[in-house]
N, C-alpha and C. Protein backbone atom coordinates (compact mmCIF):
# COMPACT_ATOMS: atom_id res chain seq x y z
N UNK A 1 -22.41 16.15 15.76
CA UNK A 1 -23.14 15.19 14.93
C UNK A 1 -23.67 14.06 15.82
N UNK A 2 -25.30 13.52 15.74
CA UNK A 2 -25.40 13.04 16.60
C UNK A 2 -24.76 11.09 16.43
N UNK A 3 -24.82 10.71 17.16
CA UNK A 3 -24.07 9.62 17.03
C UNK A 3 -24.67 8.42 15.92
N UNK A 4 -25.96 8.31 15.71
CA UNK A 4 -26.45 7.33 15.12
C UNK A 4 -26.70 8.42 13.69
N UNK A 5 -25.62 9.42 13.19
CA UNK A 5 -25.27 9.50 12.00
C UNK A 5 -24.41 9.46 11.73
N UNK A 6 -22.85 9.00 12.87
CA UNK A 6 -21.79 9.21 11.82
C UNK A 6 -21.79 8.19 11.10
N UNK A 7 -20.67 8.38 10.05
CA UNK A 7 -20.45 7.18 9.23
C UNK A 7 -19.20 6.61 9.41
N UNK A 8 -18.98 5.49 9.88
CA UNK A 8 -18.10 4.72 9.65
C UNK A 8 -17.66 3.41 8.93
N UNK A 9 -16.83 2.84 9.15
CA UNK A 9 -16.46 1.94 8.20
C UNK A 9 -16.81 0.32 9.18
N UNK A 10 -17.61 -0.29 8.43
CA UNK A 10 -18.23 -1.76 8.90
C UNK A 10 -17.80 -3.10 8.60
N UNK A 11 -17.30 -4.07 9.35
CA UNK A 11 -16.92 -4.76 8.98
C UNK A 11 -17.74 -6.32 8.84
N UNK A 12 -17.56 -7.27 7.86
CA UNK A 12 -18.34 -8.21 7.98
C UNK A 12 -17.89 -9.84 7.32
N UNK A 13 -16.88 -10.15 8.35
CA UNK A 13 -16.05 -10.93 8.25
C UNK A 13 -16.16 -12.43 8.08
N UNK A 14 -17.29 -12.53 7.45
CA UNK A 14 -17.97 -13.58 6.87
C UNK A 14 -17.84 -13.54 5.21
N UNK A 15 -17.49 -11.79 4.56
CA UNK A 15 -17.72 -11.96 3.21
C UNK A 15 -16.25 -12.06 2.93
N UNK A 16 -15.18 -11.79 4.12
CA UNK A 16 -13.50 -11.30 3.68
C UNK A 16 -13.18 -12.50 3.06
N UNK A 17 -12.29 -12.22 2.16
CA UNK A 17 -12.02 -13.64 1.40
C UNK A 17 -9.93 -13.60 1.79
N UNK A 18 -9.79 -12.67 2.19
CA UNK A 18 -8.41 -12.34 2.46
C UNK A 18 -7.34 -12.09 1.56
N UNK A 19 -8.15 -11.15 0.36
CA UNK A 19 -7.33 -10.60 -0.72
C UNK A 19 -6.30 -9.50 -0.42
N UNK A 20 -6.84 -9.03 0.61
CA UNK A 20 -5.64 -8.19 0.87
C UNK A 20 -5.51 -6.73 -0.02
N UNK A 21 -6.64 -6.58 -0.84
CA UNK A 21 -6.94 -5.25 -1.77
C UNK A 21 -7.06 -4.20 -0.38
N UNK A 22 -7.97 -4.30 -0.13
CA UNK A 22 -7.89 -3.09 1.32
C UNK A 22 -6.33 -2.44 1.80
N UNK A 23 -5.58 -3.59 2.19
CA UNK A 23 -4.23 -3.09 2.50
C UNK A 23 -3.40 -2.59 1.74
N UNK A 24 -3.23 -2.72 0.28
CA UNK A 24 -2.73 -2.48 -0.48
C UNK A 24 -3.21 -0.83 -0.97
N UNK A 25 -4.33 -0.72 -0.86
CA UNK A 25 -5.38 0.26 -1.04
C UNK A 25 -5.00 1.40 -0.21
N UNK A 26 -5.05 0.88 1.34
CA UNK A 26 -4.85 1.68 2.31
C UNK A 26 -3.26 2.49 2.12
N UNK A 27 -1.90 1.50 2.00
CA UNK A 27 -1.05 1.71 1.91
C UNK A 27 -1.20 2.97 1.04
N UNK A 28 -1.64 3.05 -0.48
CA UNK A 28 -1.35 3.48 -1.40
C UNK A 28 -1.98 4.93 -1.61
N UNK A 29 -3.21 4.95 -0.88
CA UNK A 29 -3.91 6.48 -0.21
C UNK A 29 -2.54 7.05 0.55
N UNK A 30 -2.46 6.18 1.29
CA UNK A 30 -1.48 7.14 2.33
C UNK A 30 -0.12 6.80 1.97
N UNK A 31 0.30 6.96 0.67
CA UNK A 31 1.30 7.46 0.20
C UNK A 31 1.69 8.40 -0.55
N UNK A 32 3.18 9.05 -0.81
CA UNK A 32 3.36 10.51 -1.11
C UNK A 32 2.61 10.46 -2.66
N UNK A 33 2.67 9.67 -3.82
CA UNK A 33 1.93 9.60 -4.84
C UNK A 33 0.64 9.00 -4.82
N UNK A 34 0.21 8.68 -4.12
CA UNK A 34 -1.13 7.80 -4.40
C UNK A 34 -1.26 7.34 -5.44
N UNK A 35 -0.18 6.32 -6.03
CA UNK A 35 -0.26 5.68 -7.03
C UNK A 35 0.47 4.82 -6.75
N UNK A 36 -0.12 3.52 -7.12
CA UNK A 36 0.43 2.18 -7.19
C UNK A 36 2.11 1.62 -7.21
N UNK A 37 1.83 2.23 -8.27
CA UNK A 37 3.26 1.99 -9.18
C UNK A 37 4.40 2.56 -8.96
N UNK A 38 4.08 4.35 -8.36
CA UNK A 38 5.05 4.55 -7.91
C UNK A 38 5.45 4.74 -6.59
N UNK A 39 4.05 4.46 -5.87
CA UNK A 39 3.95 3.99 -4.13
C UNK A 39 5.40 2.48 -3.79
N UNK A 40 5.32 2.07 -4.46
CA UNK A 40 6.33 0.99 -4.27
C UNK A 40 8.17 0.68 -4.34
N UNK A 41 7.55 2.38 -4.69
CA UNK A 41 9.38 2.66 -4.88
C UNK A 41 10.01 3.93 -3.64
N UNK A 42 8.63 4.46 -3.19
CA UNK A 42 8.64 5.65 -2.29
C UNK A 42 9.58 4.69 -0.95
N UNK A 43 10.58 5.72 -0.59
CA UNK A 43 11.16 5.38 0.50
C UNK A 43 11.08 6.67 1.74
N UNK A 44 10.32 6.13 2.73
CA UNK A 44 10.03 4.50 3.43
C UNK A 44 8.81 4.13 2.65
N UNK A 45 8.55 2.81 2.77
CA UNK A 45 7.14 2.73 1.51
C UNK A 45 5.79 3.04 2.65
N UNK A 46 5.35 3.33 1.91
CA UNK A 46 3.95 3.54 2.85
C UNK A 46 3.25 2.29 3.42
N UNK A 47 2.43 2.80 4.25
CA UNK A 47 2.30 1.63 5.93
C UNK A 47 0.53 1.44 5.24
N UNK A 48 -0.23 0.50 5.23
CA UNK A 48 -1.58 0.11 5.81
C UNK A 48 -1.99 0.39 6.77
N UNK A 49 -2.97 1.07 7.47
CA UNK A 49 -3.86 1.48 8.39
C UNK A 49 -4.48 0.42 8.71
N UNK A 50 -5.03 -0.91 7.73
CA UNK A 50 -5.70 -2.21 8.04
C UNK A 50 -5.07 -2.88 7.94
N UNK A 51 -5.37 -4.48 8.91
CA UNK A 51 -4.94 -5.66 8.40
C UNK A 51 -6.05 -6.78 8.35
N UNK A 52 -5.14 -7.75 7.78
CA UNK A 52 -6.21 -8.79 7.34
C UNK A 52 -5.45 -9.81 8.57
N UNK A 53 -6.32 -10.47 9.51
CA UNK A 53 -5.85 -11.74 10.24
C UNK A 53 -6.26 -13.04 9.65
N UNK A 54 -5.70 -13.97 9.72
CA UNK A 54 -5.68 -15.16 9.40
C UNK A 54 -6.59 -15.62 10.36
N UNK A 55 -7.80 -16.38 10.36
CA UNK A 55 -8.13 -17.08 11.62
C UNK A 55 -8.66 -18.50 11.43
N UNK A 56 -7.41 -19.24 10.87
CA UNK A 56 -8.12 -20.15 10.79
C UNK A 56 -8.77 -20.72 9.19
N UNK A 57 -9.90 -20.88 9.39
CA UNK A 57 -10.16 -21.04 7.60
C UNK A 57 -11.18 -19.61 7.51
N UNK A 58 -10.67 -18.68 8.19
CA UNK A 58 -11.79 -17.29 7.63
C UNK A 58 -10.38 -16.22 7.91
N UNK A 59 -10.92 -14.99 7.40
CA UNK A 59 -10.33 -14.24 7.24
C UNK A 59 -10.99 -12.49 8.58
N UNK A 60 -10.22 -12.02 9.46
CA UNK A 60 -11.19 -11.01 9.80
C UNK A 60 -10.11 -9.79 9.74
N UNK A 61 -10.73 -8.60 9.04
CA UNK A 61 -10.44 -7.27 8.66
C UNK A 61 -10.10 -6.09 10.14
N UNK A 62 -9.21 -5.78 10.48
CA UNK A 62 -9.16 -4.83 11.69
C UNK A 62 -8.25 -3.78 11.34
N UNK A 63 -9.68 -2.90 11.50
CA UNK A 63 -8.85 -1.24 11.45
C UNK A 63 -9.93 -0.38 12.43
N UNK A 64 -9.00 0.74 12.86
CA UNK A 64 -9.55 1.48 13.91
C UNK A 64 -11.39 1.92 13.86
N UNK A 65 -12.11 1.08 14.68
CA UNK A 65 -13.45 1.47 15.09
C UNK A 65 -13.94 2.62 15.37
N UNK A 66 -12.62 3.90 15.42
CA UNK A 66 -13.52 5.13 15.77
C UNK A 66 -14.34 5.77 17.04
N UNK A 67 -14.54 4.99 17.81
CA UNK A 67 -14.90 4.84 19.15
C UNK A 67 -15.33 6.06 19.43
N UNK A 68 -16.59 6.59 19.95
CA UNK A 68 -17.46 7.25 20.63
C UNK A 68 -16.63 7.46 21.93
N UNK A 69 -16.13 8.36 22.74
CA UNK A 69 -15.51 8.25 24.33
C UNK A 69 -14.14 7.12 23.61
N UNK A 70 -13.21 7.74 22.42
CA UNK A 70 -12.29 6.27 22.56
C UNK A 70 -11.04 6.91 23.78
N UNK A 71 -10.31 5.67 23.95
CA UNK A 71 -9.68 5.72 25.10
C UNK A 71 -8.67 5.77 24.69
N UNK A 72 -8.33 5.69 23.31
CA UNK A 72 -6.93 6.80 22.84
C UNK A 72 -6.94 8.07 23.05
N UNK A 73 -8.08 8.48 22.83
CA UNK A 73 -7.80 9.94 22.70
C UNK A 73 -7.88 10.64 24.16
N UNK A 74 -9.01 9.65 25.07
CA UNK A 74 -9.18 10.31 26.16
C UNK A 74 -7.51 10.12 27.20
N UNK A 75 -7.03 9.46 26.83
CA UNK A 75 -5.20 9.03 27.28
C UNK A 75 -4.76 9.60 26.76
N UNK A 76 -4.55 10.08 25.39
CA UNK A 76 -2.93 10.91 24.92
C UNK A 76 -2.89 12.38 25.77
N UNK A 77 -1.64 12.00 25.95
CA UNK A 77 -1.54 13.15 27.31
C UNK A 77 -1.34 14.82 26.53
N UNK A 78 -1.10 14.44 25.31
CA UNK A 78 -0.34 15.90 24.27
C UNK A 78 -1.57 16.02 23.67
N UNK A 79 -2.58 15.57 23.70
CA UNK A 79 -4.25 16.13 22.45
C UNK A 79 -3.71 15.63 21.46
N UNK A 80 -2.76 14.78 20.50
CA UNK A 80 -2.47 14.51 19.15
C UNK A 80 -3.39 13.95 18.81
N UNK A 81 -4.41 13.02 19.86
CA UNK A 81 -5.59 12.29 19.00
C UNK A 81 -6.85 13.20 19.49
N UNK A 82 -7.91 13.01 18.69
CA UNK A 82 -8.82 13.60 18.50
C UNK A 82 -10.21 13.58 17.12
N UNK A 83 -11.47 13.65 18.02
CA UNK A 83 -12.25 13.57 17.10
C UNK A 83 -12.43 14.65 15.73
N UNK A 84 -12.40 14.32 14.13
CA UNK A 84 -13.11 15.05 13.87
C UNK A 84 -14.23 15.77 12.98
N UNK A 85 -14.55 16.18 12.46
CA UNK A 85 -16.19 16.68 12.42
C UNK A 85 -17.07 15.59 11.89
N UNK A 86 -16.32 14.20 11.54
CA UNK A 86 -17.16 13.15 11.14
C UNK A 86 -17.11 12.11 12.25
N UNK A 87 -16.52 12.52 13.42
CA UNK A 87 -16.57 11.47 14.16
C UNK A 87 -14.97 10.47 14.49
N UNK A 88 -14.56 10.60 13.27
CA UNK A 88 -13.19 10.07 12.99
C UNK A 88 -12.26 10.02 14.00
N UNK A 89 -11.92 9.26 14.38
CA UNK A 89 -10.50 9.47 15.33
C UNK A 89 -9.11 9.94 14.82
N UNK A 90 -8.51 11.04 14.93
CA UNK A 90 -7.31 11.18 13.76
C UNK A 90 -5.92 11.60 14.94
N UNK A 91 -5.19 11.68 14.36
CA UNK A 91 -3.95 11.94 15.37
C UNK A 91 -3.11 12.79 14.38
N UNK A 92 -2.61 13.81 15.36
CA UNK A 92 -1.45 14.98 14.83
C UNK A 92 -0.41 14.86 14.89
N UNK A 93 0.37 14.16 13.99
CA UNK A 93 2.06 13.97 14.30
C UNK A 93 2.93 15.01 14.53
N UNK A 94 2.36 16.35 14.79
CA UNK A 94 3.17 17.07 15.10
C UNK A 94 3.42 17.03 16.60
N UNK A 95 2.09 16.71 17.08
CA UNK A 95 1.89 16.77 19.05
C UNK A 95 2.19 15.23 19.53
N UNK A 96 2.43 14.53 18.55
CA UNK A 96 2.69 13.08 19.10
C UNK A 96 4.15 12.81 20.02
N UNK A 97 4.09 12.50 20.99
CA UNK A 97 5.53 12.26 21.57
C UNK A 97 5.94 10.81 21.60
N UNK A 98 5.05 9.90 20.69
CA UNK A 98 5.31 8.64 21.16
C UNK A 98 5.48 7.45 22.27
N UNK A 99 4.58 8.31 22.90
CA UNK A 99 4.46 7.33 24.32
C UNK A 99 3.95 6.09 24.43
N UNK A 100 3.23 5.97 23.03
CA UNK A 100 2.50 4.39 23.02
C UNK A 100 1.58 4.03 24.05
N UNK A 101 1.05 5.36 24.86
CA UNK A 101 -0.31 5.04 25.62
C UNK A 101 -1.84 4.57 24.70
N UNK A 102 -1.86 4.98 23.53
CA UNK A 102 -2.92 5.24 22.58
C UNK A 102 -2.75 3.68 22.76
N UNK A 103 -2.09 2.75 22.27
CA UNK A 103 -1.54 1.55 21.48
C UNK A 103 -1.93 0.58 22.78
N UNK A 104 -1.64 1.15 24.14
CA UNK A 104 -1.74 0.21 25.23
C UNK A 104 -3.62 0.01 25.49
N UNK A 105 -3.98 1.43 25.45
CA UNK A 105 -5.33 1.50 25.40
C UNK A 105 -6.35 0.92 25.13
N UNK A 106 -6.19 0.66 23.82
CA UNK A 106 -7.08 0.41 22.73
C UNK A 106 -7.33 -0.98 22.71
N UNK A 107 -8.94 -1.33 22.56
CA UNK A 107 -9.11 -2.92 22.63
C UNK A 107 -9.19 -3.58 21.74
N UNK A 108 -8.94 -2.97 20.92
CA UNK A 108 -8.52 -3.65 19.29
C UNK A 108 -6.97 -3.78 18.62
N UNK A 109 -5.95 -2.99 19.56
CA UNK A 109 -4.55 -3.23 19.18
C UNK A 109 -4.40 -2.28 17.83
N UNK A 110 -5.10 -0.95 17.37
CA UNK A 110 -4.80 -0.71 16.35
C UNK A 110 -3.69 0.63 16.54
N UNK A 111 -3.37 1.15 16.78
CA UNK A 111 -2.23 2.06 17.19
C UNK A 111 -0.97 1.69 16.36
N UNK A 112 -0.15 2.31 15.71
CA UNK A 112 1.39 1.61 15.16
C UNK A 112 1.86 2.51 15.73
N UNK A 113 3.38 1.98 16.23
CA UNK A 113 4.43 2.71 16.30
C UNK A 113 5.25 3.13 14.67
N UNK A 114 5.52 4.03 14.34
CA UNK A 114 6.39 4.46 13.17
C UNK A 114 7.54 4.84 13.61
N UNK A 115 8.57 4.01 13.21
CA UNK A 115 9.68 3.73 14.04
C UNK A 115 10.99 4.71 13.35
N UNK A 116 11.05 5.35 11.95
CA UNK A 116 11.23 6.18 11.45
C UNK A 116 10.90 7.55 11.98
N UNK A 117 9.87 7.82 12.43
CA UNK A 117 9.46 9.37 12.59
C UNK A 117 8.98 9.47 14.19
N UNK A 118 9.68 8.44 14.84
CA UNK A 118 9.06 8.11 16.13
C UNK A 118 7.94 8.80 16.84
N UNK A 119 6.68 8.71 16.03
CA UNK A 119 5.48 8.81 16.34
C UNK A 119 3.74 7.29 15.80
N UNK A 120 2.95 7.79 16.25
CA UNK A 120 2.05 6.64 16.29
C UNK A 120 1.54 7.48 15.15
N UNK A 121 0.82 5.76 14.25
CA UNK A 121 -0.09 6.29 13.11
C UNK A 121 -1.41 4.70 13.12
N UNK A 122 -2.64 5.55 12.22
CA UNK A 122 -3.60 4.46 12.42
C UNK A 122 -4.63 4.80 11.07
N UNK A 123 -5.61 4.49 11.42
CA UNK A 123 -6.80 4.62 10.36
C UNK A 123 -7.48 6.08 10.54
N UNK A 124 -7.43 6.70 9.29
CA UNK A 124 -7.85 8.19 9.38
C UNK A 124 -9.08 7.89 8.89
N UNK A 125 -9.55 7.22 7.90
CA UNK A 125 -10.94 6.94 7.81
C UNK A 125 -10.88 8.11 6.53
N UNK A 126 -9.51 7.70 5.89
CA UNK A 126 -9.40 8.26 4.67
C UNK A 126 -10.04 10.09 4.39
N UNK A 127 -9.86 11.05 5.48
CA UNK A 127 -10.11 12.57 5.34
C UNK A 127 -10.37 13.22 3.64
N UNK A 128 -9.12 13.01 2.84
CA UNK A 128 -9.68 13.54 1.40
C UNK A 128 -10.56 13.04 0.45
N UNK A 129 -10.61 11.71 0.96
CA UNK A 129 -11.93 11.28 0.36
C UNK A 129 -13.17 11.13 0.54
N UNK A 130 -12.86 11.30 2.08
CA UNK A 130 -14.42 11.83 2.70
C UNK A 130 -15.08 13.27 2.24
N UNK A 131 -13.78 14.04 1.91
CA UNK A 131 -14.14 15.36 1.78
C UNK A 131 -14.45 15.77 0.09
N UNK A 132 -14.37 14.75 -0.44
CA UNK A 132 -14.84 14.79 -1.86
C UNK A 132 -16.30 13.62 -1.94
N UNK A 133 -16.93 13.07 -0.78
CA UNK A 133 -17.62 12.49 -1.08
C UNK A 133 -17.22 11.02 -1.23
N UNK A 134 -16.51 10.85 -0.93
CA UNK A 134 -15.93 8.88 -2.08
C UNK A 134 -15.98 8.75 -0.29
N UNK A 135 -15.63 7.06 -0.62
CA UNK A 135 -15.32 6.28 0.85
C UNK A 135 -14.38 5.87 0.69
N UNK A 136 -13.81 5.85 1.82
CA UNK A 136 -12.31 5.26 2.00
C UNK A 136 -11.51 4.39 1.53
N UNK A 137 -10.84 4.24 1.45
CA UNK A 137 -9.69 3.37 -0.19
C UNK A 137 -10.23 2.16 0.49
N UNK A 138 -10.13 1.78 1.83
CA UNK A 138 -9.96 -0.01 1.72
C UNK A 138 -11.47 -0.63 1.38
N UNK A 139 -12.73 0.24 1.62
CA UNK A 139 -14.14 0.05 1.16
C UNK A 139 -14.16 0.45 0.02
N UNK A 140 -13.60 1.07 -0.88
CA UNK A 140 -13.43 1.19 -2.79
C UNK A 140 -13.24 0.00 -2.88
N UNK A 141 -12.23 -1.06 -2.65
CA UNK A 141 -11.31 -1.81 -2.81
C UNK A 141 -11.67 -3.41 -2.79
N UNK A 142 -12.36 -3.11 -1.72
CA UNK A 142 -13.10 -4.48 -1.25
C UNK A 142 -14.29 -4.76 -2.61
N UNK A 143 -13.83 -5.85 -2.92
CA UNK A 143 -15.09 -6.36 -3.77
C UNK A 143 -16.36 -7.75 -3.54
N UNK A 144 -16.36 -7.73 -2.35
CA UNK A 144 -17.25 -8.97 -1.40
C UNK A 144 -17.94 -7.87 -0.59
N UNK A 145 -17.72 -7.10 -0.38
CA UNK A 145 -18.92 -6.20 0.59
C UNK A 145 -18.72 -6.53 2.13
N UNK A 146 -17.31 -7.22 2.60
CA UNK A 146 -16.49 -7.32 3.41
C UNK A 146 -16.17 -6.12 4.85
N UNK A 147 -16.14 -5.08 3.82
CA UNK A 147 -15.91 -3.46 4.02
C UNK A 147 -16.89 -2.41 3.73
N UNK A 148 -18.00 -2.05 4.66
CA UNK A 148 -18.83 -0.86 3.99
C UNK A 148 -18.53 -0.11 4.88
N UNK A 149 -19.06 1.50 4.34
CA UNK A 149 -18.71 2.70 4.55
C UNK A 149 -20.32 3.40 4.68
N UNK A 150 -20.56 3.75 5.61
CA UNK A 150 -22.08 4.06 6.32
C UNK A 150 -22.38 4.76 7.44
N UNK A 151 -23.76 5.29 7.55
CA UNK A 151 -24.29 5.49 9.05
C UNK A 151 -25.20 4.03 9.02
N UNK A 152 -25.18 3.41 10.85
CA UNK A 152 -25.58 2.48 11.20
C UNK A 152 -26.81 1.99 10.93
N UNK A 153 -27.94 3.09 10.18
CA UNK A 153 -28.63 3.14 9.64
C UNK A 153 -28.84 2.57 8.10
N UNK A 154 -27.69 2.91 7.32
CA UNK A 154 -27.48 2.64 5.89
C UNK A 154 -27.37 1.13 5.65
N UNK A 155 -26.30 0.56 6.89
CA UNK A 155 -26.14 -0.44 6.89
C UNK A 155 -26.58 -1.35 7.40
N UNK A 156 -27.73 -1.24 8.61
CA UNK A 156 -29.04 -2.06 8.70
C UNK A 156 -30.00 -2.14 7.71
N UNK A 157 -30.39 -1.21 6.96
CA UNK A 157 -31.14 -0.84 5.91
C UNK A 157 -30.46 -1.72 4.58
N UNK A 158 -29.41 -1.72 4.44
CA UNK A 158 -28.75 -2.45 3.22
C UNK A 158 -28.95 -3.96 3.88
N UNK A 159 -28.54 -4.31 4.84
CA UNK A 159 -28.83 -5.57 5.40
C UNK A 159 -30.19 -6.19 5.21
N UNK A 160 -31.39 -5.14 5.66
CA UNK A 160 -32.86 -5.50 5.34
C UNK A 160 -33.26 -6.01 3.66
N UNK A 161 -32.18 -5.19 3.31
CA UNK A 161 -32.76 -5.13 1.07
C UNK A 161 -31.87 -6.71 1.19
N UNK A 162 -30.63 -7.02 1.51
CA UNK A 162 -30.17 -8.04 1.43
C UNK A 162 -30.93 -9.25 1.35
N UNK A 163 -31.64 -9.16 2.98
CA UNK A 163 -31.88 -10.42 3.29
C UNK A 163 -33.32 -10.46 2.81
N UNK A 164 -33.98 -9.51 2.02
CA UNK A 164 -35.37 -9.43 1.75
C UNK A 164 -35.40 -10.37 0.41
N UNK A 165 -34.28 -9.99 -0.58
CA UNK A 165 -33.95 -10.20 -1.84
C UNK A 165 -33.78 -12.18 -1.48
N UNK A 166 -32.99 -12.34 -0.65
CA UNK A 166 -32.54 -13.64 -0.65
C UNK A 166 -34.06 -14.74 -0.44
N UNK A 167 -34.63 -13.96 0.35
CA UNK A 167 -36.29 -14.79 0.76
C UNK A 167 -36.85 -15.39 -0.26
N UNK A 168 -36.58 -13.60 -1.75
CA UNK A 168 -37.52 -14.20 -2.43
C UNK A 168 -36.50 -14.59 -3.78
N UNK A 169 -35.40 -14.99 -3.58
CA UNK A 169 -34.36 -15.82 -4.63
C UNK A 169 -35.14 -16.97 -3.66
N UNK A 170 -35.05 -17.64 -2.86
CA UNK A 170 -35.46 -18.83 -1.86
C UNK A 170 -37.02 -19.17 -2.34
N UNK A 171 -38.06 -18.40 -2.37
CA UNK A 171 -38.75 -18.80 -2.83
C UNK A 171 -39.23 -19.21 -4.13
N UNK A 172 -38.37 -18.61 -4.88
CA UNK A 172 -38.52 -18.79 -6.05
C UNK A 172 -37.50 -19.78 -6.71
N UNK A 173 -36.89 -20.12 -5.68
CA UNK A 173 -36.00 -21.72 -6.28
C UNK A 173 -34.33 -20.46 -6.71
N UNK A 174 -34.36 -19.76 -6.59
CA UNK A 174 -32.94 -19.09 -7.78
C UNK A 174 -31.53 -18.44 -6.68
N UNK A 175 -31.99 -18.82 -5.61
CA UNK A 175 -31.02 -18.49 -4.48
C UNK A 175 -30.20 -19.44 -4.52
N UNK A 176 -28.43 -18.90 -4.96
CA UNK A 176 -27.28 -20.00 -4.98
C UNK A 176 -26.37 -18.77 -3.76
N UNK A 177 -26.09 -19.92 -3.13
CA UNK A 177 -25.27 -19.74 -1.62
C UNK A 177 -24.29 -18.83 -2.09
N UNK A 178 -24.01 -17.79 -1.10
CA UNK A 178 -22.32 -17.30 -1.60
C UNK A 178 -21.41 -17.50 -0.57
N UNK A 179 -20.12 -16.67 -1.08
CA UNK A 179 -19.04 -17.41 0.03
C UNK A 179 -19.11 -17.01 1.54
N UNK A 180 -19.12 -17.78 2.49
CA UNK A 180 -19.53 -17.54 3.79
C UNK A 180 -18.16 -17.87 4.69
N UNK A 181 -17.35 -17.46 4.74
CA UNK A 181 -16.02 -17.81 5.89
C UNK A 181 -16.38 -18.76 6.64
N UNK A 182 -17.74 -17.99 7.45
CA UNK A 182 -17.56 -18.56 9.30
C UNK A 182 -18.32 -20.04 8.38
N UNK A 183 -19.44 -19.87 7.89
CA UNK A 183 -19.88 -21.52 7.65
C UNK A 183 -18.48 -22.47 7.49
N UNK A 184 -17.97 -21.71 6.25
CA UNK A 184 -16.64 -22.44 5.66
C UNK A 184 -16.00 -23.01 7.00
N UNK A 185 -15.57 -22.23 7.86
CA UNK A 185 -14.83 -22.63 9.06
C UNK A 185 -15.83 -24.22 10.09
N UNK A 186 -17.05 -23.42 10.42
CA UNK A 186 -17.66 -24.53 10.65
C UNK A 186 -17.99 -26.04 10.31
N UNK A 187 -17.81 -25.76 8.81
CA UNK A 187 -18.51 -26.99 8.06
C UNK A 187 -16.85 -27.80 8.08
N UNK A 188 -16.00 -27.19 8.04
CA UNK A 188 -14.26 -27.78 8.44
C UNK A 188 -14.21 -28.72 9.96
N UNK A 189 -14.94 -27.76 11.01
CA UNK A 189 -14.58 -28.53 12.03
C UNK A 189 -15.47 -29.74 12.09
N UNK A 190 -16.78 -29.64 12.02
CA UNK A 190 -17.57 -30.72 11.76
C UNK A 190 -16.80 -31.47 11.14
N UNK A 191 -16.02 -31.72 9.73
CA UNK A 191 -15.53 -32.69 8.87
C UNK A 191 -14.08 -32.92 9.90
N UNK A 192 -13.72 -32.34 10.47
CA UNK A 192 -12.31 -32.86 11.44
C UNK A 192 -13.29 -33.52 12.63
N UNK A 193 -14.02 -33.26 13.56
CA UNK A 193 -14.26 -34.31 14.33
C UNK A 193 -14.94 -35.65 13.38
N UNK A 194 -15.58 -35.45 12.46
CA UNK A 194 -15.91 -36.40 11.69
C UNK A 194 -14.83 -37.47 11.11
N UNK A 195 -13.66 -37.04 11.12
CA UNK A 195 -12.68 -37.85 10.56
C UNK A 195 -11.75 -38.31 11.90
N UNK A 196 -11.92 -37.42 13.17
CA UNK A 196 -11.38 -37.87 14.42
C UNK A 196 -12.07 -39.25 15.10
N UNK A 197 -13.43 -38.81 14.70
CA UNK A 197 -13.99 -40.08 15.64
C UNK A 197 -14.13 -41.37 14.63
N UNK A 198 -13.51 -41.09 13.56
CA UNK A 198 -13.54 -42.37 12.85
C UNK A 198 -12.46 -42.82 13.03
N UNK A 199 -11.27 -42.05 13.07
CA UNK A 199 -9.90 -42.63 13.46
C UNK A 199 -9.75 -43.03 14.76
N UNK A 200 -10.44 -42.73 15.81
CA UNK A 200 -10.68 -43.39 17.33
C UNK A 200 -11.44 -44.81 17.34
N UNK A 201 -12.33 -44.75 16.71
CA UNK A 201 -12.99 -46.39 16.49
C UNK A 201 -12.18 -47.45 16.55
């Protein structure tokens, strides 16, 4: 598949509000019921593939990028990781020996150790729901558009309808701001040196 069709999962950490639906989401796919209710009683309980970081006054979403040439897979010395037919990075817990090379690798830190089954686990990029068509639990889940599920194409293209729409809310007077993290964060530090250099006076 050539590269500027797979689809992966996009992140845009300006809309995360840090609900934490994704993780909960994620957990609950990759548990033995895939259900909520009784995901929470399953022992060991099921793990998230994503997390949400705190940064500050924004929120940013990190789960495995999938990587073209990734350097998990080209390191695991047993083949457990590996691309597949969507591009996906997935790993075989049967060939895993736990060496935690994948985990050292990776420039995003997404690798877990599973300390129970002493092997590594990460973001599958949700396989049965790709294979029915749906997108992956933590992009169901997300309701800010935080999380899309695309070829790089879909999602420049959705970006273009975005920002086309907003021009003409703008021109037409009817464009009301939505929630923006990084501004949020910005418009914070401005108001802290603003209150620093008044307390220095």
């Amino acid at each position: 598949m050539p590269t500027d069709s797979k689809p992966t999962i996009f992140i845009n950490p300006a809309k995360c509000i840090g609900c934490r639906h994704c993780e909960i989401a994620c957990a609950v796919e990759h548990s033995q019921s895939k259900d909520l209710f009784s995901a929470i009683f399953e022992d060991p309980l099921p793990l998230p593939r994503i997390h949400i970081l705190p940064m500050g006054a924004y929120n940013v979403p990190m789960n495995c990028r999938h990587c073209d040439g990734a350097p998990c897979v080209e390191v695991c010395p047993t083949g457990a990781l590996y691309h597949d037919e969507d591009g996906a990075v997935m790993i075989t817990p049967e060939k895993c020996i736990g060496c935690k090379m994948c985990a050292i690798v990776c420039p995003f830190g997404i690798p877990e150790f599973e300390v129970l089954n002493g092997v590594m686990f990460k973001c599958d990029m949700c396989p049965d729901r790709r294979a029915e068509g749906r997108p992956p639990a933590c992009v169901e889940a997300c309701k800010t558009g935080a999380l899309q599920f695309g070829t790089i194409d879909e999602i420049v293209s959705n970006v273009r309808k975005e920002t086309a729409e907003k021009i003409i809310k703008l021109k037409e007077g009817t464009y009301e701001e939505e929630y923006n993290g990084w501004d949020l964060f910005r418009s914070m530090q401005a108001e802290i040196i603003r209150i620093n250099e008044g307390e220095s006076k």
